[in-house]
C-alpha atoms as a PDB file:
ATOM      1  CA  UNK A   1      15.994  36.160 -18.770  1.00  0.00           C
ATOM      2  CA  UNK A   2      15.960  33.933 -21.544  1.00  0.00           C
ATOM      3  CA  UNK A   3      18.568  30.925 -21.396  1.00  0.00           C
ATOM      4  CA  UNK A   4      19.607  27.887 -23.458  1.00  0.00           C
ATOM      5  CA  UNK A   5      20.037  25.067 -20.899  1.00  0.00           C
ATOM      6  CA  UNK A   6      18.283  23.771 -18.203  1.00  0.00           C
ATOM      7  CA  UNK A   7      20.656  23.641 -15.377  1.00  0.00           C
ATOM      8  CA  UNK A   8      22.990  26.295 -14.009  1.00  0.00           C
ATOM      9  CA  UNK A   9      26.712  25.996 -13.043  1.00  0.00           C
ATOM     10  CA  UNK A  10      26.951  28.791 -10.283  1.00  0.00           C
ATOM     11  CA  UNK A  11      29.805  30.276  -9.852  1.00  0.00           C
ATOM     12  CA  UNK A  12      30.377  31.884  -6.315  1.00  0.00           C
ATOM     13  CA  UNK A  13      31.742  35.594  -6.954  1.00  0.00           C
ATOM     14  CA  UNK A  14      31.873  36.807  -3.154  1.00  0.00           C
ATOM     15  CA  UNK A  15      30.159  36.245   0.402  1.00  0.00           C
ATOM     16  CA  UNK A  16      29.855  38.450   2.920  1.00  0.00           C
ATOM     17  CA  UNK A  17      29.195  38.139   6.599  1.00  0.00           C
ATOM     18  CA  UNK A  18      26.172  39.723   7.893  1.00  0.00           C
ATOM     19  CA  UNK A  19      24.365  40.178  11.349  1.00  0.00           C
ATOM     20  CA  UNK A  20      21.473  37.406  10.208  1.00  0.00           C
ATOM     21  CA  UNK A  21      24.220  34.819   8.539  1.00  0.00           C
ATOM     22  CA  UNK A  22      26.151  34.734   5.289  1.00  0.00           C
ATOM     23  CA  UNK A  23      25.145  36.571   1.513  1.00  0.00           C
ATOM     24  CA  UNK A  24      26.858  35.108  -1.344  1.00  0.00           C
ATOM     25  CA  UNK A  25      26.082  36.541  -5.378  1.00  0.00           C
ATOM     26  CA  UNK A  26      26.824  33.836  -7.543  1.00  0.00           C
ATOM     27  CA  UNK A  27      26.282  34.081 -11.340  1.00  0.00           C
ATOM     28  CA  UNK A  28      26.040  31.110 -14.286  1.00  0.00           C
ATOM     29  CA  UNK A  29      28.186  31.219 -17.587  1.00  0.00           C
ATOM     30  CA  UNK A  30      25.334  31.937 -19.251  1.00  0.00           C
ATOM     31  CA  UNK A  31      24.980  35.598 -17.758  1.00  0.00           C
ATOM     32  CA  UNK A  32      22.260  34.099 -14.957  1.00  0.00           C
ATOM     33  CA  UNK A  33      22.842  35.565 -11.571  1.00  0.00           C
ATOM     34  CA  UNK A  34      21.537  34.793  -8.058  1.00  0.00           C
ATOM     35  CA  UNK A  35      22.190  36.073  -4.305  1.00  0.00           C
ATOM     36  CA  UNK A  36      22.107  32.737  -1.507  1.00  0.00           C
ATOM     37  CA  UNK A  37      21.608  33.025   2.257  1.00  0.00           C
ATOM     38  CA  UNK A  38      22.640  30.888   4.739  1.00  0.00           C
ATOM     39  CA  UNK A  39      21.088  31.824   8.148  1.00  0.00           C
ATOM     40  CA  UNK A  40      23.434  32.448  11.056  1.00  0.00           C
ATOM     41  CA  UNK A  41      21.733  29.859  13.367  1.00  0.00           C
ATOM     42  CA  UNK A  42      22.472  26.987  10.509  1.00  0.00           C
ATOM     43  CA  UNK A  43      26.220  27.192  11.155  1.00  0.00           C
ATOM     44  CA  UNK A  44      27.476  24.428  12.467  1.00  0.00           C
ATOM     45  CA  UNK A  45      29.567  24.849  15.248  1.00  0.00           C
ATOM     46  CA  UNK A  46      33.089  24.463  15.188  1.00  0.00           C
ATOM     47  CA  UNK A  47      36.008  23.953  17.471  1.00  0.00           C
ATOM     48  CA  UNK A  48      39.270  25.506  17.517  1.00  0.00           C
ATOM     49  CA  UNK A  49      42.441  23.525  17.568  1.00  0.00           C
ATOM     50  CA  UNK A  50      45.990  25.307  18.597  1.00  0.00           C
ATOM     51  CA  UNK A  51      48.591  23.252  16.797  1.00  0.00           C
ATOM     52  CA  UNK A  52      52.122  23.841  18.017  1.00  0.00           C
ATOM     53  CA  UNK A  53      55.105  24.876  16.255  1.00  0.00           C
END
């Protein structure tokens, strides 16, 4: 795909969960498109905090 700049803005359309980590399709105002991963076991952990009402 031909395209007149250098460097992409990506966009991030959706992400879903899967059993190996996260998929997200982006795409670029130019029409460019592109699927990310990002490995389950590169999740950071995080901690849960119950905040009274």
């Amino acid at each position: 795909m031909y395209t007149e700049h250098t460097t992409h803005t990506w966009t991030t359309h959706s992400t879903h969960n899967t059993s190996e980590g996260l998929v997200g399709y982006q795409g670029c105002r130019c029409g460019a498109q592109r699927i990310v991963t990002v490995p389950t076991h590169t999740f950071s952990p995080v901690a849960e905090v119950a905040h009274r009402a």
